[in-house]
Protein backbone atom coordinates (compact mmCIF):
# COMPACT_ATOMS: atom_id res chain seq x y z
CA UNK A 1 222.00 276.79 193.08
CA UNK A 2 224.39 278.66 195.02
CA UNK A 3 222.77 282.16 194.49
CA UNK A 4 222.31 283.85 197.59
CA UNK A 5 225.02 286.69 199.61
CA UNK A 6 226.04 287.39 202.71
CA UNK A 7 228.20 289.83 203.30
CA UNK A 8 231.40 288.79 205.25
CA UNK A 9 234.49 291.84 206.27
CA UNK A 10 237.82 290.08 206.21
CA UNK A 11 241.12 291.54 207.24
CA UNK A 12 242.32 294.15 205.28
CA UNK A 13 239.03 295.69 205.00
CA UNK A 14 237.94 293.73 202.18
CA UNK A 15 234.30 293.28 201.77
CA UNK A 16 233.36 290.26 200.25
CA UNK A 17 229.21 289.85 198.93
CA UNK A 18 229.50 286.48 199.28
CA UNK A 19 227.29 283.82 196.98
CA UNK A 20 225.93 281.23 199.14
CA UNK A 21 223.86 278.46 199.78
CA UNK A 22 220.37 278.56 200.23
CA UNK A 23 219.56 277.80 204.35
CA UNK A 24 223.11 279.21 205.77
CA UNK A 25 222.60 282.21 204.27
CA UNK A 26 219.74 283.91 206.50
CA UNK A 27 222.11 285.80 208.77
CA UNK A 28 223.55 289.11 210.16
CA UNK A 29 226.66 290.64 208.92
CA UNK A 30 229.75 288.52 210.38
CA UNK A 31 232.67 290.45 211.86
CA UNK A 32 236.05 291.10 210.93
CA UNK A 33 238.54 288.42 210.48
CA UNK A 34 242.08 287.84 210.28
CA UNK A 35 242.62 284.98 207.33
CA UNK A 36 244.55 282.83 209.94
CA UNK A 37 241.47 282.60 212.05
CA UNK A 38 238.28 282.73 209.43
CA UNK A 39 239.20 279.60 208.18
CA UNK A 40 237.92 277.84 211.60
CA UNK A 41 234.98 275.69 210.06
CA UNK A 42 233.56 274.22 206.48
CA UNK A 43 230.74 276.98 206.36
CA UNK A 44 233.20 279.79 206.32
CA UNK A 45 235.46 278.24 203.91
CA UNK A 46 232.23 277.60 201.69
CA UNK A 47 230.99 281.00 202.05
CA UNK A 48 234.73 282.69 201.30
CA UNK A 49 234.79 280.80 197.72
CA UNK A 50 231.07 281.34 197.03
CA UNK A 51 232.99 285.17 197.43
CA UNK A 52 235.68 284.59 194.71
CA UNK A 53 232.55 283.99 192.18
CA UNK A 54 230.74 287.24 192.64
CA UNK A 55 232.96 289.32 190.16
CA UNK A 56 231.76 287.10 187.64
CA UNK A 57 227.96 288.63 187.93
CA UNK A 58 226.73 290.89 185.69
CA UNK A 59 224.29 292.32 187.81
CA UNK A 60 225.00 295.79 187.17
CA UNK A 61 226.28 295.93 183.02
CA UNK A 62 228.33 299.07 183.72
CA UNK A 63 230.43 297.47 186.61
CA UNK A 64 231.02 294.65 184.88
CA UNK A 65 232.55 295.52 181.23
CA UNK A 66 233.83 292.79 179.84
CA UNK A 67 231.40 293.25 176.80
CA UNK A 68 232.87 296.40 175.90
CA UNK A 69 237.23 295.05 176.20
CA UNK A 70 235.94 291.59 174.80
CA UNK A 71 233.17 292.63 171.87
CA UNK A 72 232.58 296.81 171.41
CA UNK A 73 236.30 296.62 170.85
CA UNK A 74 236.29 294.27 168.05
CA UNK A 75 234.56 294.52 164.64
CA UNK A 76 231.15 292.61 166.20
CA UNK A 77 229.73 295.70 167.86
CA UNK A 78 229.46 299.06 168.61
CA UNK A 79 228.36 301.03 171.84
CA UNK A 80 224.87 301.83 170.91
CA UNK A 81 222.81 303.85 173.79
CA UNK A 82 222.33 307.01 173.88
CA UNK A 83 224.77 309.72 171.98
CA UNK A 84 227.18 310.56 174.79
CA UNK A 85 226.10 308.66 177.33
CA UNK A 86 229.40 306.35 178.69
CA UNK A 87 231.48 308.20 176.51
CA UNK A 88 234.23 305.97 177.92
CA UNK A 89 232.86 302.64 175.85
CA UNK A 90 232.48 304.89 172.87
CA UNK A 91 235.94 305.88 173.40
CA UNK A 92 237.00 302.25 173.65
CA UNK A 93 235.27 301.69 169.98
CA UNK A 94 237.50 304.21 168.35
CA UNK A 95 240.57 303.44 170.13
CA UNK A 96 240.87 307.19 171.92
CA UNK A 97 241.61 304.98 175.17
CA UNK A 98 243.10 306.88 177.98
CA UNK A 99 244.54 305.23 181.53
CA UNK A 100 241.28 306.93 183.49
CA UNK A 101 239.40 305.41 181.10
CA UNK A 102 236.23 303.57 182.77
CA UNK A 103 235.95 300.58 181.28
CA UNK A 104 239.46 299.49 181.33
CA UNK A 105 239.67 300.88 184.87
CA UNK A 106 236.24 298.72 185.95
CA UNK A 107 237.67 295.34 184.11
CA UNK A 108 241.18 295.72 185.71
CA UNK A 109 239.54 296.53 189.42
CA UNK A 110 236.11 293.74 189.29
CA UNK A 111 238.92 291.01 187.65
CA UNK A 112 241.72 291.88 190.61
CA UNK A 113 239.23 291.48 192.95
CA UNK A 114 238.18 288.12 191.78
CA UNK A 115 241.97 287.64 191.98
CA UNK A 116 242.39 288.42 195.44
CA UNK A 117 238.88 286.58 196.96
CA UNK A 118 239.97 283.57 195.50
CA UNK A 119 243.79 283.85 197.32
CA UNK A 120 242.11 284.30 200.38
CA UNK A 121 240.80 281.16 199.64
CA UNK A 122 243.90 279.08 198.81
CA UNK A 123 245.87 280.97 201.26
CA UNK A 124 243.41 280.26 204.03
CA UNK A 125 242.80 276.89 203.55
CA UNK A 126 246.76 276.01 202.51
CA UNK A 127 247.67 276.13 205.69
CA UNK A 128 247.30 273.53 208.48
CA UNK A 129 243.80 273.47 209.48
CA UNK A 130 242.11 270.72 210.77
CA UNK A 131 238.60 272.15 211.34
CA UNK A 132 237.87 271.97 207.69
CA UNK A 133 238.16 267.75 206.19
CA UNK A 134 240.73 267.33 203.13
CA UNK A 135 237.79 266.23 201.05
CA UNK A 136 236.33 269.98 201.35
CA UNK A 137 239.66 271.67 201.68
CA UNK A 138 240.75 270.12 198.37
CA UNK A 139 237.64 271.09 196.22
CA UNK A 140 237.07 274.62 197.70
CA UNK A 141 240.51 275.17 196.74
CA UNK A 142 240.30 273.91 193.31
CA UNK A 143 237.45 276.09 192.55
CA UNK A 144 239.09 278.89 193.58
CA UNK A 145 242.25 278.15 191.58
CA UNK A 146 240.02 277.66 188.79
CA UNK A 147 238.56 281.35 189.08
CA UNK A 148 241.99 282.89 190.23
CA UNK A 149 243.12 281.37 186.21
CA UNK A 150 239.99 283.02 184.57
CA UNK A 151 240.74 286.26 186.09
CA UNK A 152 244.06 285.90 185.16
CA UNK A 153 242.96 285.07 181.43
CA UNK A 154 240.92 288.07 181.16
CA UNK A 155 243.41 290.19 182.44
CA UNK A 156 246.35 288.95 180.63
CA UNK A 157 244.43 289.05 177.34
CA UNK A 158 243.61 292.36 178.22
CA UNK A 159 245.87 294.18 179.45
CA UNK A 160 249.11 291.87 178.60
CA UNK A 161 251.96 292.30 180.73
CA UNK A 162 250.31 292.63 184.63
CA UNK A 163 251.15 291.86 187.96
CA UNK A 164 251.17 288.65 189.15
CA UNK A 165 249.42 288.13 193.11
CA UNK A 166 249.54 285.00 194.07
CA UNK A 167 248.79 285.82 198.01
CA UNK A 168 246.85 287.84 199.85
CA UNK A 169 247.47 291.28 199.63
CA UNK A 170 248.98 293.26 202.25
CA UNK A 171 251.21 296.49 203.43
CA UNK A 172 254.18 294.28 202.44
CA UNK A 173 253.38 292.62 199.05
CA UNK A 174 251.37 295.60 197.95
CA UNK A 175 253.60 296.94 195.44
CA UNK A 176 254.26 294.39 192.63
CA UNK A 177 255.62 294.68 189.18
CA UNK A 178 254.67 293.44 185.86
CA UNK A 179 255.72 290.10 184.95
CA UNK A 180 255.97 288.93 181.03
CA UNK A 181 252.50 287.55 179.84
CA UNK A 182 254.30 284.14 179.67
CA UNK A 183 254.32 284.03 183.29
CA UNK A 184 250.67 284.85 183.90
CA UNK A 185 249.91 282.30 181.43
CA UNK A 186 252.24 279.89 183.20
CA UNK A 187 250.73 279.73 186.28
CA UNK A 188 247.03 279.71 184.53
CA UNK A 189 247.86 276.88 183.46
CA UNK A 190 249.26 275.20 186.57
CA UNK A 191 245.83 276.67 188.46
CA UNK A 192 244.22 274.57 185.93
CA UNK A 193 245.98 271.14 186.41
CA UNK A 194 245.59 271.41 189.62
CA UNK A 195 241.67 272.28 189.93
CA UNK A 196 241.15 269.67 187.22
CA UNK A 197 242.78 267.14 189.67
CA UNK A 198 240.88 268.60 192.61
CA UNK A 199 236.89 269.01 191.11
CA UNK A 200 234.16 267.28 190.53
CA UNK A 201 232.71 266.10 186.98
CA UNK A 202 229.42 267.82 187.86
CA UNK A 203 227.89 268.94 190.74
CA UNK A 204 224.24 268.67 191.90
CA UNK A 205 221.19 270.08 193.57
CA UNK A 206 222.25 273.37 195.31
CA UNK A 207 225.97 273.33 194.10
CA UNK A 208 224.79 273.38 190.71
CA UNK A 209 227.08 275.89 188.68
CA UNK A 210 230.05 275.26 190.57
CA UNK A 211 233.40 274.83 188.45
CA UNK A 212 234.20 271.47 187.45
CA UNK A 213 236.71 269.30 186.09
CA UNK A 214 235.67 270.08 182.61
CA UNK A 215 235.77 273.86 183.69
CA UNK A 216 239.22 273.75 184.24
CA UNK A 217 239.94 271.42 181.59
CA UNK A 218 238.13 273.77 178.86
CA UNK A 219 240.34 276.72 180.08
CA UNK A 220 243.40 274.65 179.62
CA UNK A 221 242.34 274.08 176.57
CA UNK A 222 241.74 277.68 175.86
CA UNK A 223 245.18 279.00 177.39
CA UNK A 224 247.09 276.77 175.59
CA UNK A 225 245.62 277.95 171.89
CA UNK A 226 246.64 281.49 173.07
CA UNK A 227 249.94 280.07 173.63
CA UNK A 228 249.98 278.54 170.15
CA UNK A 229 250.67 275.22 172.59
CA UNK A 230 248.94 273.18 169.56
CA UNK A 231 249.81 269.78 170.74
CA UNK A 232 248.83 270.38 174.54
CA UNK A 233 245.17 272.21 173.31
CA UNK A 234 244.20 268.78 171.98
CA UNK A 235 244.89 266.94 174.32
CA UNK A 236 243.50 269.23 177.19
CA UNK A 237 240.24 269.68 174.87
CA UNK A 238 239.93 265.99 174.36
CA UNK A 239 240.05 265.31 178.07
CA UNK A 240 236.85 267.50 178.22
CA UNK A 241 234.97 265.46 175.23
CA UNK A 242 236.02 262.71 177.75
CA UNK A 243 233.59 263.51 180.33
CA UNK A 244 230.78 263.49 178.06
CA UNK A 245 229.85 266.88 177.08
CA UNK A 246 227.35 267.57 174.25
CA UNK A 247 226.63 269.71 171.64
CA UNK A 248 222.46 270.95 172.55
CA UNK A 249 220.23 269.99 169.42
CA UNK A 250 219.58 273.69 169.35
CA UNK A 251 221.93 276.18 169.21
CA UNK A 252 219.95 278.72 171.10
CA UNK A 253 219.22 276.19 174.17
CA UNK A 254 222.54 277.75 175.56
CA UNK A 255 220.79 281.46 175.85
CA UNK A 256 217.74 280.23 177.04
CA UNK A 257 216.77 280.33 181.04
CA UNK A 258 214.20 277.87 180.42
CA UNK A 259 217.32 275.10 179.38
CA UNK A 260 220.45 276.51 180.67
CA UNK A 261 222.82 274.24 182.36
CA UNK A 262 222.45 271.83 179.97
CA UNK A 263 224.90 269.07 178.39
CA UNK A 264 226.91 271.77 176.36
CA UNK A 265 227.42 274.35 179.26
CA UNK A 266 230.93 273.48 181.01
CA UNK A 267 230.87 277.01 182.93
CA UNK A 268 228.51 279.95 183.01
CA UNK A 269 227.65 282.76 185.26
CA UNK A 270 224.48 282.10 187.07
CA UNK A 271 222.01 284.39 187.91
CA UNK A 272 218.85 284.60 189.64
CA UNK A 273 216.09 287.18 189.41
CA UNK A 274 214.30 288.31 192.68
CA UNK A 275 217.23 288.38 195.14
CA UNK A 276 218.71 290.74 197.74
CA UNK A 277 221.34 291.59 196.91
CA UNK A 278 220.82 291.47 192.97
CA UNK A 279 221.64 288.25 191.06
CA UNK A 280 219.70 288.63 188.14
CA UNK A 281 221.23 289.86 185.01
CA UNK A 282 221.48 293.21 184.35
CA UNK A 283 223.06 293.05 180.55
CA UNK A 284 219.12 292.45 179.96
CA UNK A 285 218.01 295.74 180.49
CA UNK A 286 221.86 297.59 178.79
CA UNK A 287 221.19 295.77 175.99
CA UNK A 288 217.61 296.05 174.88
CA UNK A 289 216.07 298.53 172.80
CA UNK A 290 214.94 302.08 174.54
CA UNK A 291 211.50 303.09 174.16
CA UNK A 292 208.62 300.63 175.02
CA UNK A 293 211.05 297.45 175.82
CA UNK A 294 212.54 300.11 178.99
CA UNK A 295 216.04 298.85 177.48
CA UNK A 296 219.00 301.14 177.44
CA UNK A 297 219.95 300.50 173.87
CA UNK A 298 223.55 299.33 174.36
CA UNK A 299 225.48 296.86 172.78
CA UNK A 300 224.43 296.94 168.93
CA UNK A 301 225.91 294.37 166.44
CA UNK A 302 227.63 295.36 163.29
CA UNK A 303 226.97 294.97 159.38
CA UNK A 304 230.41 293.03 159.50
CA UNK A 305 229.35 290.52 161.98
CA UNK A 306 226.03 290.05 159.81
CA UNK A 307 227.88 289.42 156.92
CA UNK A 308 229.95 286.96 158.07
CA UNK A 309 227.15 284.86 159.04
CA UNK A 310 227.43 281.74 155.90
CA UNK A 311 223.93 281.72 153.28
CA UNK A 312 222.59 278.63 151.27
CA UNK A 313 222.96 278.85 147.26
CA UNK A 314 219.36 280.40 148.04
CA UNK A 315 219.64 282.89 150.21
CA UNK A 316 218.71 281.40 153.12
CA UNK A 317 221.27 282.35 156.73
CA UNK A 318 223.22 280.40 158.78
CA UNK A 319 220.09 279.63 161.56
CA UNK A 320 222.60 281.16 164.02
CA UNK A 321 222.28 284.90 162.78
CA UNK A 322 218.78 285.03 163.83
CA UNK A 323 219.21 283.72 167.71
CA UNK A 324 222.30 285.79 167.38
CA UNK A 325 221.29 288.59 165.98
CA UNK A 326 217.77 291.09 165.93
CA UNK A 327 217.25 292.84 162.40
CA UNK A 328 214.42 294.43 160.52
CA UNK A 329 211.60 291.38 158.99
CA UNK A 330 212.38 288.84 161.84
CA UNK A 331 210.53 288.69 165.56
CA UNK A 332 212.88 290.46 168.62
CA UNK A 333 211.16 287.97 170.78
CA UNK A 334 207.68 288.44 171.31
CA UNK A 335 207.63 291.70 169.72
CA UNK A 336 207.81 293.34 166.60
CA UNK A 337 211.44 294.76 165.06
CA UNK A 338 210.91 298.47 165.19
CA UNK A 339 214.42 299.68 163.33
CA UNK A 340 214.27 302.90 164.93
CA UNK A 341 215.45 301.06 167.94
CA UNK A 342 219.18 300.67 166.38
CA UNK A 343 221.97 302.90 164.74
CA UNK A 344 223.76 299.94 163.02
CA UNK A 345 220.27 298.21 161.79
CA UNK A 346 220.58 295.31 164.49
CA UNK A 347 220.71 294.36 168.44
CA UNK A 348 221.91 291.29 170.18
CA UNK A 349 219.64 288.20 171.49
CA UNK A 350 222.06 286.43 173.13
CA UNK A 351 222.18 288.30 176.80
CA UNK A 352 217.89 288.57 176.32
CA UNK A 353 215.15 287.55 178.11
CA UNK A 354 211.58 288.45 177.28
CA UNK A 355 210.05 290.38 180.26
CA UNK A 356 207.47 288.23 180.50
CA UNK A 357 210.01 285.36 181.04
CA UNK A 358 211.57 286.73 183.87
CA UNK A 359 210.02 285.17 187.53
CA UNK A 360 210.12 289.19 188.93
CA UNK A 361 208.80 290.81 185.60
CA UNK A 362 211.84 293.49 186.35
CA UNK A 363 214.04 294.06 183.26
CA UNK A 364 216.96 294.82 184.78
CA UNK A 365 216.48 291.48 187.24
CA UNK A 366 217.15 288.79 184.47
CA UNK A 367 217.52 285.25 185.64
CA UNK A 368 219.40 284.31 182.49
CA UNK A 369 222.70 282.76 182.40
CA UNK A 370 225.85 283.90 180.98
CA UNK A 371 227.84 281.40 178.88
CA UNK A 372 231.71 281.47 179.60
CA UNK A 373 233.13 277.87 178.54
CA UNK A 374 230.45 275.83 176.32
CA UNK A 375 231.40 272.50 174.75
CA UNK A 376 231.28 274.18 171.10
CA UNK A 377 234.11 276.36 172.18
CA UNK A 378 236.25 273.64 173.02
CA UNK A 379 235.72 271.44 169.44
CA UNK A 380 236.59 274.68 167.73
CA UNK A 381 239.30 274.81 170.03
CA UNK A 382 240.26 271.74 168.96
CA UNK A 383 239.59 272.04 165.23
CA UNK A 384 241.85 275.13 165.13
CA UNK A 385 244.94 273.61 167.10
CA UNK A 386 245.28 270.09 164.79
CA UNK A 387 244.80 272.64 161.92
CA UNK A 388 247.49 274.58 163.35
CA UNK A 389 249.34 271.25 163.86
CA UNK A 390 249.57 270.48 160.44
CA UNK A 391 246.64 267.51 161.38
CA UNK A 392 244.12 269.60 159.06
CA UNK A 393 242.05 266.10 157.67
CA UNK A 394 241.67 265.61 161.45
CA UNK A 395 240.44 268.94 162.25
CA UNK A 396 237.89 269.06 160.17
CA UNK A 397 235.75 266.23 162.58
CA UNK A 398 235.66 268.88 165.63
CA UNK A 399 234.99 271.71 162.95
CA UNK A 400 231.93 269.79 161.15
CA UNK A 401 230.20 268.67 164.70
CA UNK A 402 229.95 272.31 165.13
CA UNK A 403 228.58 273.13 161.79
CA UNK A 404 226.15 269.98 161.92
CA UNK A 405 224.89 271.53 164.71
CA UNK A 406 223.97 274.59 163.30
CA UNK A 407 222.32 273.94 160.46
CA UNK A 408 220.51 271.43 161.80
CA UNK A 409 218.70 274.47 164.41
CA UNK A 410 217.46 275.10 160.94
CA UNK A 411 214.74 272.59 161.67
CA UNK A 412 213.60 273.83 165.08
CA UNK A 413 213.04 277.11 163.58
CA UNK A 414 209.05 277.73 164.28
CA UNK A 415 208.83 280.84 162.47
CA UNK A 416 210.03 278.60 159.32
CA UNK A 417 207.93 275.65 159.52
CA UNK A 418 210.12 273.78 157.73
CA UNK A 419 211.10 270.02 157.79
CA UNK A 420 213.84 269.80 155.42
CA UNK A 421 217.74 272.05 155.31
CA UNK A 422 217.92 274.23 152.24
CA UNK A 423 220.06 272.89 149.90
CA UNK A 424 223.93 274.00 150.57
CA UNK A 425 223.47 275.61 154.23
CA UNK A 426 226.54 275.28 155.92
CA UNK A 427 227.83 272.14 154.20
CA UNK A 428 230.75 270.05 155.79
CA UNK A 429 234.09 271.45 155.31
CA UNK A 430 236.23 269.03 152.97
CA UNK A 431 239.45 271.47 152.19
CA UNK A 432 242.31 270.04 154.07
CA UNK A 433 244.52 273.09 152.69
CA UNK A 434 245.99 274.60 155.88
CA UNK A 435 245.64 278.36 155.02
CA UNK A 436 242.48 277.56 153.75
CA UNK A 437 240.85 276.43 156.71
CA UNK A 438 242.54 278.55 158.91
CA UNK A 439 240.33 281.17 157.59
CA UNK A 440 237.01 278.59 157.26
CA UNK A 441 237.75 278.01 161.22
CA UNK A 442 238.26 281.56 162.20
CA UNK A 443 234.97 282.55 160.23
CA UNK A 444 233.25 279.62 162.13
CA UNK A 445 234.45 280.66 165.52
CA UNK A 446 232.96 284.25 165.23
CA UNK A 447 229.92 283.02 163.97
CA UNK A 448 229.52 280.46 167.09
CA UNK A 449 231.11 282.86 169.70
CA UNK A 450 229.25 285.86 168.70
CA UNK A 451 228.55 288.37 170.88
CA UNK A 452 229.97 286.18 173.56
CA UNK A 453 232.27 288.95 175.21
CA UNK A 454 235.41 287.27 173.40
CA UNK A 455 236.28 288.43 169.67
CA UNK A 456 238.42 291.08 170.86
CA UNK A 457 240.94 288.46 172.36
CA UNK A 458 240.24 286.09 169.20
CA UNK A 459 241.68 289.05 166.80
CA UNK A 460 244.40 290.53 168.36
CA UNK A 461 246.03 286.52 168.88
CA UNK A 462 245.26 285.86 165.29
CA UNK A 463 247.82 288.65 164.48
CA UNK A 464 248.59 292.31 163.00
CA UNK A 465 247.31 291.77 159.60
CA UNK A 466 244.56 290.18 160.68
CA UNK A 467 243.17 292.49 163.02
CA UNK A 468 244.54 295.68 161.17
CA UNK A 469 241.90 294.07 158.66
CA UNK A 470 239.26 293.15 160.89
CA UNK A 471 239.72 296.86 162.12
CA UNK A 472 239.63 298.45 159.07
CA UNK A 473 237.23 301.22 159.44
CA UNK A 474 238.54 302.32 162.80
CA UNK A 475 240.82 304.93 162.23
CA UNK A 476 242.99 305.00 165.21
CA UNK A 477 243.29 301.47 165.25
CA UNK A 478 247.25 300.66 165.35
CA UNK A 479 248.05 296.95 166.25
CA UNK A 480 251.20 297.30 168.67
CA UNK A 481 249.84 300.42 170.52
CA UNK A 482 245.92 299.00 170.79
CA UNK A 483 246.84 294.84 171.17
CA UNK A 484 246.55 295.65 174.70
CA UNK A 485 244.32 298.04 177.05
CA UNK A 486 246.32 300.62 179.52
CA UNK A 487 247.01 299.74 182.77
CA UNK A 488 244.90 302.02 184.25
CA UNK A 489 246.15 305.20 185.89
CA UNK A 490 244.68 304.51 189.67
CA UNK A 491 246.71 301.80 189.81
CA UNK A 492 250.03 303.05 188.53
CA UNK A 493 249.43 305.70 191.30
CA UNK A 494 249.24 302.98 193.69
CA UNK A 495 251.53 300.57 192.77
CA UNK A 496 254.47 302.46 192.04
CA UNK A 497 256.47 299.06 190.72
CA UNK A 498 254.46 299.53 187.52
CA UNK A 499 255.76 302.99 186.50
CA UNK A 500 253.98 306.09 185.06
């Protein structure tokens, strides 16, 4: 896969650590380069949108805080750690957010950046330049118009109203205004039409992990149920069901590293333990337990998210809670639950791999994937948008593959040994009453999506009463002043277009 960096300057003093692939990658710093000139062969384009994915790493968990604007932020977790350590994410879970604020500073800066690598890209390569063949040309450039719309995605559902860069930045274009949401999520969605048209269904050997058709497809999809574009959602999520995506017969095959990439995964962030610079993933480390596992203690899961987990007439969970979620009785891996570990009673299993899993036995050098578009995502997509639609019979086909799913993991459950579902464990939905599985779908969702850096976005689109309920217990949680995180005050001081 392409996993490796080099390190490339390019004009304007940007430094870009660039993900590359495997033999072209053994070699001294380049020089600096004007974008006019860089683009002089297919290596350099290669290596410039290999750049535009490096924001997406989570090699470091602190640089990259997603988790904290897309899950501590919501009613699924809380900061966990250490009392007063990152006071800034604790700050984000009570809504006491102020412009210097970290996190929202580190989102806004990481997410630009992936902004402006991948204009370098289309910029470079838009203009007449016969050194590098159309073929190349036309999927470099769709890749990095795919990334350039998930940046925007994350930073529009972040921070709402933001600028809009569309070029590469310079002394001239440096100071920008805001533009309406609508806007960002206009051209999204032209980024993705045209990267669907431009990639791949699948890529193979070393360009494993690339973005894809389906990639762009799946973000379509996604864009256009934050839109409340109903209609358009279901048809851009059943273009991706075209291309032959499948649910895994487990649910936790997607956070495994032993069978990532597999037929559900449409995009994820790939990492690789052992590299230099890092690649592995760092969340591993932030989000284990302190003591013995040499975790950090971060990221713990709520009571809330628990209990909206579904349970048979008997008792028995949803088979997702437990490869979800760690809690007292049940195995945290290979070792024993010690509840001393957690404030809230519970840590996350998603973002973990076992130490002795991991190729460099480092826990902070993870080699576990991170899931940002799976194929479950998009049939819930799906389900919610004909619901939406007023098409609820229909929705409930997408809704129930997803549920069949789960329950079934119920059966690959070793600790259980059993051969047969409990009675009643996450039966197939039959209501066809909108309101009523409006709520059945939004239930599902966070019990699918959990802990995938994402509920955040998921309540504040579903509405003030909805997340003023979700939100309950927070205090200072207000829906028009918190829907959105603060532009952050380094950049106000910079770009002067945006105000104070």
């Amino acid at each position: 896969m392409f996993k490796k960096y080099i390190y490339i300057a390019l004009a304007g003093g940007l430094l870009l650590p660039a993900a590359g692939c495997n033999k072209a990658l053994d070699q001294p710093i380049l020089g600096t380069y004007e974008a006019g000139k860089y683009f002089n062969s297919v290596g350099n384009a290669k290596a410039a949108v290999n750049a535009a994915y490096v924001p997406l790493n989570f090699g470091d968990a602190f640089a990259n805080q997603l988790w904290v604007l897309g899950d501590v932020a919501s009613d699924d977790a809380v900061k966990g750690g250490l009392a007063g350590d990152q006071a800034d994410i604790d700050n984000i879970n009570n809504f006491n957010i102020l412009t210097s604020n970290a996190a929202v500073e580190g989102v806004w800066s990481r997410y630009y950046d992936g902004v402006s690598k991948a204009n370098f890209v289309i910029q470079g390569l838009t203009a007449d330049n016969a050194a590098v063949p159309d073929a190349d040309k036309a999927t470099i450039v769709g890749q990095a118009k795919f990334l350039r719309a998930y940046y925007y995605f994350i930073l529009t559902n972040s921070y709402g109203d933001i600028p809009l860069r569309l070029e590469v930045a310079t002394a001239d274009n440096l100071q920008a205004p805001a533009v309406a949401q609508a806007q960002i999520f206009a051209q999204i969605e032209k980024d993705c039409q045209e990267a669907a048209q431009a990639l791949p269904n699948s890529w193979t050997g070393a360009d494993l992990g690339r973005a894809t058709k389906g990639a762009a497809l799946a973000l379509l999809a996604k864009t256009y149920l934050f839109e409340k574009k109903y209609d358009a959602a279901v048809t851009a999520a059943e273009q991706v069901e075209a291309l032959g995506y499948q649910l895994t017969p487990k649910f936790t095959d997607n956070f495994n590293a032993k069978t990532e990439n597999n037929t559900e995964v449409i995009f994820a962030v790939q990492h690789v333990a052992g590299l230099s610079p890092k690649q592995g993933n760092g969340l591993n480390q932030a989000f284990a337990p302190r003591g013995a596992l040499n975790g950090y203690g971060f990221f713990q899961p709520t009571q809330s998210l628990v209990d909206n987990f579904e349970r048979s007439p008997d008792g028995v969970a949803d088979p997702r809670l437990d490869y979800t979620v760690a809690r007292e009785g049940h195995p945290y891996f290979d070792s024993t639950f010690d509840p001393s570990w957690t404030a809230t009673g519970y840590l996350t299993k998603k973002q973990i791999q076992p130490l002795s899993e991991i190729p460099v036995a480092t826990k902070g050098d993870a080699d576990l994937n991170t899931e940002v578009l799976r194929f479950a995502d998009v049939l819930l997509i799906k389900a919610e948008a004909l619901n939406e639609s007023g098409k609820s019979a229909q929705a409930l086909v997408p809704l129930n593959k997803v549920r069949k799913r789960a329950r079934e993991s119920y059966l690959f459950d070793s600790t259980l040994g059993s051969t047969t579902i409990p009675a009643g464990l996450l039966p197939d939905v039959t209501t066809t009453d909108q309101s009523d599985l409006r709520a059945v779908i939004r239930r599902e969702r966070r019990s699918e999506l959990a802990l995938e850096f994402g509920r955040f976005f998921d309540i504040i689109r579903y509405g003030s009463a909805y997340a003023t309920n979700a939100l309950r217990d927070v205090s200072n949680f207000n829906y028009e002043q918190h829907k959105f995180f603060p532009i952050p005050e380094s950049e106000r001081q910079t770009n002067k277009l945006l105000g104070r």
